[in-house]
N, C-alpha and C. Protein backbone atom coordinates (compact mmCIF):
# COMPACT_ATOMS: atom_id res chain seq x y z
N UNK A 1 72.70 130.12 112.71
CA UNK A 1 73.05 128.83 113.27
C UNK A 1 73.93 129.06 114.50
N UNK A 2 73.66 128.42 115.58
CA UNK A 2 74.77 128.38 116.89
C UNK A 2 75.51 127.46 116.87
N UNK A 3 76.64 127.41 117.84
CA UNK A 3 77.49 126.31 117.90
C UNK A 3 77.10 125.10 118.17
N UNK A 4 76.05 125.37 118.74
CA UNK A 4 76.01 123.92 119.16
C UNK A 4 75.27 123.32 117.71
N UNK A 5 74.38 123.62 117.28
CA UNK A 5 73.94 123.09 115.74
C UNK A 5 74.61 122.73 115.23
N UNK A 6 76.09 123.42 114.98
CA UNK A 6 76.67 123.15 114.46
C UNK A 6 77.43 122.09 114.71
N UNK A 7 78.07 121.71 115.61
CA UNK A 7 78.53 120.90 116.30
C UNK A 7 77.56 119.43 116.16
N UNK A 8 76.25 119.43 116.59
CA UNK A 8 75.44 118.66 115.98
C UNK A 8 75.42 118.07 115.10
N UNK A 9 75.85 119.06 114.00
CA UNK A 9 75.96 118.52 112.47
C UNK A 9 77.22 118.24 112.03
N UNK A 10 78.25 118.48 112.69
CA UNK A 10 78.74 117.99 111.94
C UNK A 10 79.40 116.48 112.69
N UNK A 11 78.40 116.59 114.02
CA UNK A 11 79.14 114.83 114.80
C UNK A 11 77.67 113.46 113.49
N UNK A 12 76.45 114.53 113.55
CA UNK A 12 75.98 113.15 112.40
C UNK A 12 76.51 113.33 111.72
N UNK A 13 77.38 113.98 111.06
CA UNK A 13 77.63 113.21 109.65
C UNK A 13 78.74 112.41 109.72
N UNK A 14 79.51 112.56 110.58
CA UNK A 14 80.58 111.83 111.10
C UNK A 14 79.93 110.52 111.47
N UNK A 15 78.92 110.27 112.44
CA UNK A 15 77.99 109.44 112.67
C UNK A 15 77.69 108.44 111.56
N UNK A 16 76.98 109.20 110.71
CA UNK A 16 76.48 108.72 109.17
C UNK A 16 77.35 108.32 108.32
N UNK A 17 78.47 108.56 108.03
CA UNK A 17 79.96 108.40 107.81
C UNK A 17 80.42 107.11 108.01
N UNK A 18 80.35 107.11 109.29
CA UNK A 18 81.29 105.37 110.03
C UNK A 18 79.66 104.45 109.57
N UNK A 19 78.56 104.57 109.81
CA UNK A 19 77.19 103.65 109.64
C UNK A 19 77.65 103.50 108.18
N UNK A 20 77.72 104.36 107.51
CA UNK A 20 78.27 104.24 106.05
C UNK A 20 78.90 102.88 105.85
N UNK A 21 80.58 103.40 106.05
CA UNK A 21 81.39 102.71 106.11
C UNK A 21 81.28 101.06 106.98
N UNK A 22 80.45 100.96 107.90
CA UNK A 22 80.44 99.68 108.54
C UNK A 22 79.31 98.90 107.68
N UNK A 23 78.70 99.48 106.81
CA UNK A 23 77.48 98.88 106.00
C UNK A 23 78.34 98.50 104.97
N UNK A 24 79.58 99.14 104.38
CA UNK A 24 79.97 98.81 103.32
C UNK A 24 81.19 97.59 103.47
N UNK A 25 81.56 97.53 104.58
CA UNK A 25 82.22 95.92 105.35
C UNK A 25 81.97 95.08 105.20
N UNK A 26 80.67 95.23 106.13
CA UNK A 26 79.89 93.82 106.54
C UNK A 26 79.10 93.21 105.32
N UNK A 27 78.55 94.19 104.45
CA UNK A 27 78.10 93.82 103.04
C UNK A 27 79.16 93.26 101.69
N UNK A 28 81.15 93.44 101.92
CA UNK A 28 81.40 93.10 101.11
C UNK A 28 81.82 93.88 99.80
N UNK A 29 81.12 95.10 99.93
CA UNK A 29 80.70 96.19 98.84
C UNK A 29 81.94 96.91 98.55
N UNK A 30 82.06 97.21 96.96
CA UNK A 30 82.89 98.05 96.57
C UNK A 30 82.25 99.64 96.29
N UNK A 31 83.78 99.91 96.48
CA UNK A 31 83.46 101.52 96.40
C UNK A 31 84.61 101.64 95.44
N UNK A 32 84.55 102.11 93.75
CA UNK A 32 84.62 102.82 92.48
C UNK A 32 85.86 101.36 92.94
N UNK A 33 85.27 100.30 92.67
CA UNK A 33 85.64 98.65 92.25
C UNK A 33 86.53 98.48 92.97
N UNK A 34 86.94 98.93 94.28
CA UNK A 34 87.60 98.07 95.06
C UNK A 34 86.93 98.20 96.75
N UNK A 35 87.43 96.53 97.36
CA UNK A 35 86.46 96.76 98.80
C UNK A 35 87.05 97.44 99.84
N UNK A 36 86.05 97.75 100.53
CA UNK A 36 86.47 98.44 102.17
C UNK A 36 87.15 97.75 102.95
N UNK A 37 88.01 98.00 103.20
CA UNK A 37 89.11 96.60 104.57
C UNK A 37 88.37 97.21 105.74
N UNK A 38 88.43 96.28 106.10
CA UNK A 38 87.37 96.14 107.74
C UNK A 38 88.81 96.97 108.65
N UNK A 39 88.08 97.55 109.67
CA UNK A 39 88.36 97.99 110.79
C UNK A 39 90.07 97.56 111.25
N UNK A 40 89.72 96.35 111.41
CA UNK A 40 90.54 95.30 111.63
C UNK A 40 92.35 95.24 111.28
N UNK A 41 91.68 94.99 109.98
CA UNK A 41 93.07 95.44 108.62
C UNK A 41 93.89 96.38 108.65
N UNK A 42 93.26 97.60 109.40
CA UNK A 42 94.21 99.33 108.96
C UNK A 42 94.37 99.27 110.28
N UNK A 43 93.85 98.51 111.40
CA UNK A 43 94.59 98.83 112.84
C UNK A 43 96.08 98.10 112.50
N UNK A 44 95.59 96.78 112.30
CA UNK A 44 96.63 95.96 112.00
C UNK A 44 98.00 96.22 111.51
N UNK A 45 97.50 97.09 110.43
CA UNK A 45 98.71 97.61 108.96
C UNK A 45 99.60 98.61 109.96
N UNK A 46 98.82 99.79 110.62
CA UNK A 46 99.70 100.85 111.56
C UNK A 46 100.22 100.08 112.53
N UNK A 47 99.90 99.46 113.18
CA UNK A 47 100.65 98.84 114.35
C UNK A 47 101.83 98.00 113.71
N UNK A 48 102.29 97.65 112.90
CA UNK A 48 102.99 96.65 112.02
C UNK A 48 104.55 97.65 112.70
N UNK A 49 104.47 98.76 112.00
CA UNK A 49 105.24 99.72 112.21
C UNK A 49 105.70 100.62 113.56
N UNK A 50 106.82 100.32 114.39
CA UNK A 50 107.06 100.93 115.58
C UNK A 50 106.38 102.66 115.98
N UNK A 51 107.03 103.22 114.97
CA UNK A 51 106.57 104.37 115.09
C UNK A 51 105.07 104.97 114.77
N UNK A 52 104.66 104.35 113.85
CA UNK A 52 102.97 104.37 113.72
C UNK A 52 102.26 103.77 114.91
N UNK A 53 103.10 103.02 115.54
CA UNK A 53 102.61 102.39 116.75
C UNK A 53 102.74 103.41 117.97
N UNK A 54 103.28 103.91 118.06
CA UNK A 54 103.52 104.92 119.16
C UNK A 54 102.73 106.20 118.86
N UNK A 55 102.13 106.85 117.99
CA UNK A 55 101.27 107.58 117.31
C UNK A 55 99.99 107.19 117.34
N UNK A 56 99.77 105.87 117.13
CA UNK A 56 98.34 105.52 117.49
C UNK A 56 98.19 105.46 119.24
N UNK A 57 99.17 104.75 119.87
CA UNK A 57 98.94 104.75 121.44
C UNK A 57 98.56 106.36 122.48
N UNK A 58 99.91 107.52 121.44
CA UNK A 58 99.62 108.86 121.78
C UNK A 58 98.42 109.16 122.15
N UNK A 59 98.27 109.18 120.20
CA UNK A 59 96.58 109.34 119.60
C UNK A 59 95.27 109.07 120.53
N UNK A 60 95.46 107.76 121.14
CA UNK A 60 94.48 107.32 122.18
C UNK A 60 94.17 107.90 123.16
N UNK A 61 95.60 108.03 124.17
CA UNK A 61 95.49 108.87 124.96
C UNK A 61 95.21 110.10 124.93
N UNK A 62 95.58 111.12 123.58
CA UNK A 62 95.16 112.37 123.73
C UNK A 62 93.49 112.30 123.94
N UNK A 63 92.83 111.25 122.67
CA UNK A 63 91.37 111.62 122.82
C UNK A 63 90.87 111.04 124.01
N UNK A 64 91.40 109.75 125.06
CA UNK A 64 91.07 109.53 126.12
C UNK A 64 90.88 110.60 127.36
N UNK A 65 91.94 111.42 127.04
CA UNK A 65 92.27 112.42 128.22
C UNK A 65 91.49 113.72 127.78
N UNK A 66 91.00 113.99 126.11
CA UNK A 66 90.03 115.16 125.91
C UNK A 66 88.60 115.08 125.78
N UNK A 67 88.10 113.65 126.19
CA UNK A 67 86.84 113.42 125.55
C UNK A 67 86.46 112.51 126.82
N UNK A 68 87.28 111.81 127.22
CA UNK A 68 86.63 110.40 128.42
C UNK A 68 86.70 111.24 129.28
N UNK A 69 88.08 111.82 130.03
CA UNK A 69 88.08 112.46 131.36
C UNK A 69 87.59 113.46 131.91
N UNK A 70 86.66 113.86 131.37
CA UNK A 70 85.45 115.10 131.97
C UNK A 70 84.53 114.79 133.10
């Protein structure tokens, strides 16, 4: 296997992962009897908090500046 295969595999399953998870939202659906909080909810919950707030803004920027700016 090369890197890049690899790499391949492991962005679908990451891929397959979030399709997962956004099927199990929008449907309502529990997972081992309790539901998925939407997207929404866990941005919400970290930002509540100053310092989780400044960690997510970091956060952004690091992957903005390692992934967008090429």
């Amino acid at each position: 296997m090369t890197w890049s295969t690899g790499v391949y595999t492991i962005w679908s399953v990451v891929a397959a992962g979030a399709l997962v998870l956004w099927w199990l939202t929008a449907t309502g659906r529990t997972v081992a009897g309790r539901r998925v909080a939407h997207p929404g909810a866990l941005v919400a919950a970290l930002l509540r908090h100053p310092v989780l707030r400044l960690v997510v803004v970091v956060g952004w920027m690091w992957v903005g500046w390692h992934f967008f700016a090429r």
